[in-house]
Protein backbone atom coordinates (compact mmCIF):
# COMPACT_ATOMS: atom_id res chain seq x y z
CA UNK A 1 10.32 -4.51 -11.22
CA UNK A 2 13.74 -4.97 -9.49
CA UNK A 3 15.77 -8.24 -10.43
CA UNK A 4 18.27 -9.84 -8.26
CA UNK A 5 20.31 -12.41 -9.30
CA UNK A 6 17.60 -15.23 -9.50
CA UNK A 7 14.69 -12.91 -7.59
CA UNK A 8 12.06 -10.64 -9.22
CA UNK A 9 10.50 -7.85 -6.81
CA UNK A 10 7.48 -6.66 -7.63
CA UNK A 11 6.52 -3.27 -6.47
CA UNK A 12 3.46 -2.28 -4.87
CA UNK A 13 1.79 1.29 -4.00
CA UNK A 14 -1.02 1.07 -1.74
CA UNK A 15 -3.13 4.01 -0.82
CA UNK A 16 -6.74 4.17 0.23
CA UNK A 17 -8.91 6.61 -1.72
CA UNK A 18 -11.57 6.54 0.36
CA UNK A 19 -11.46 9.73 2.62
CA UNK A 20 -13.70 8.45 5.37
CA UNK A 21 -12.35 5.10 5.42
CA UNK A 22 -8.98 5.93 5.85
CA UNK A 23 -9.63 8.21 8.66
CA UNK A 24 -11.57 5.83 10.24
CA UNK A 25 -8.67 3.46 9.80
CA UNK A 26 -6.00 6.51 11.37
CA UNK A 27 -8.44 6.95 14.41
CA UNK A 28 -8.39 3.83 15.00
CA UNK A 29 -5.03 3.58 15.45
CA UNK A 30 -4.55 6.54 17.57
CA UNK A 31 -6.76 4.59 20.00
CA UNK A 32 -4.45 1.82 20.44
CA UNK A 33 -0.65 3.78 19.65
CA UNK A 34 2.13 1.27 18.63
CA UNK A 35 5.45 2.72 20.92
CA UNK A 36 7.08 4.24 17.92
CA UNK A 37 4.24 5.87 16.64
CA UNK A 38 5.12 9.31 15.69
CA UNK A 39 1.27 11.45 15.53
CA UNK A 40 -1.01 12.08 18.46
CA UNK A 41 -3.72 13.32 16.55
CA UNK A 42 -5.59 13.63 13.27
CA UNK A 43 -4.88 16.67 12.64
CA UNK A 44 -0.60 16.11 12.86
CA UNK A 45 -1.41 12.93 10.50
CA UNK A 46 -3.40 14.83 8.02
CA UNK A 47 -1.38 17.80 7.64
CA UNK A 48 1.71 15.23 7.09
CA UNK A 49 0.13 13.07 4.24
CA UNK A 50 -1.70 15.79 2.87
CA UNK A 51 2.01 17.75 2.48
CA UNK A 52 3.33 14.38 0.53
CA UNK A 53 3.28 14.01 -3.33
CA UNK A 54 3.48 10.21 -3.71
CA UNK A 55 3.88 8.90 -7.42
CA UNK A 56 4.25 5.96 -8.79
CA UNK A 57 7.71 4.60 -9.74
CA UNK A 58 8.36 3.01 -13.09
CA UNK A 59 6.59 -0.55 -12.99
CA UNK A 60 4.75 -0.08 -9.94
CA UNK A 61 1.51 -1.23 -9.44
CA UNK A 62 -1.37 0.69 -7.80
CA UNK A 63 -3.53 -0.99 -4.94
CA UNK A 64 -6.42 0.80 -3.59
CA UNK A 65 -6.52 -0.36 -0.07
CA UNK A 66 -10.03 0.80 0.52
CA UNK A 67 -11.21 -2.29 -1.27
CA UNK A 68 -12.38 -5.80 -0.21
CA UNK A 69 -8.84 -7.93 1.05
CA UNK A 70 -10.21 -10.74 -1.19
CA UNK A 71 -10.47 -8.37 -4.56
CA UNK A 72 -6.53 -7.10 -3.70
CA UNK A 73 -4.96 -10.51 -3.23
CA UNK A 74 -7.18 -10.84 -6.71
CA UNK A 75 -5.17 -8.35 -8.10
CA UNK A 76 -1.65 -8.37 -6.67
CA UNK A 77 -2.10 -12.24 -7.98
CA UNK A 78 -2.38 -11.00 -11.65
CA UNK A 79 -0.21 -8.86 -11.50
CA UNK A 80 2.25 -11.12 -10.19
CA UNK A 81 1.71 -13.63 -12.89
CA UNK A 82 1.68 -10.76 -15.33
CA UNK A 83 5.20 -9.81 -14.96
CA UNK A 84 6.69 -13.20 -14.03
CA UNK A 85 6.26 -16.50 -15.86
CA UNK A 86 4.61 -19.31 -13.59
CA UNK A 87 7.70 -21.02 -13.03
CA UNK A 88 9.30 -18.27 -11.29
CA UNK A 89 6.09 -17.91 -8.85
CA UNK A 90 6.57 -19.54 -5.80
């Protein structure tokens, strides 16, 4: 957790374990490119990510994105509450 003078930020890593789901979700995206996208393919995407070695920092929290929205908010909540008393939740 980073503090700022009277602000807490929480850190997050999100990463979808599910193979399949997250190349679904990469396809999907290749279909409709933003104008800065980078990749044109799979392939170029796959080979990038697979080259990274992504840890967790000290205090960050893990999200798997491959589950339901409604069980992350869940658990971003708690751990939100965990680390910061009520009062300083907005």
């Amino acid at each position: 957790m980073i503090y700022s003078r009277k602000h807490k930020v929480v850190s997050f890593l999100c990463d979808c374990t599910d193979k399949n789901e997250w190349l679904a979700r990469l396809e999907k995206r290749l279909m409709n490119p933003m104008p800065n996208q980078y990749f044109k393919n799979i392939k170029e995407i796959y080979d990038h990510y697979n080259k990274m070695n992504i840890k967790l920092v000290d205090n960050e929290f893990y999200i798997d994105s491959c589950n339901k929205v409604e069980i992350i908010i869940q658990q971003v909540m708690e751990h939100i509450k965990s680390c910061c008393p009520i009062k300083d939740i907005i």
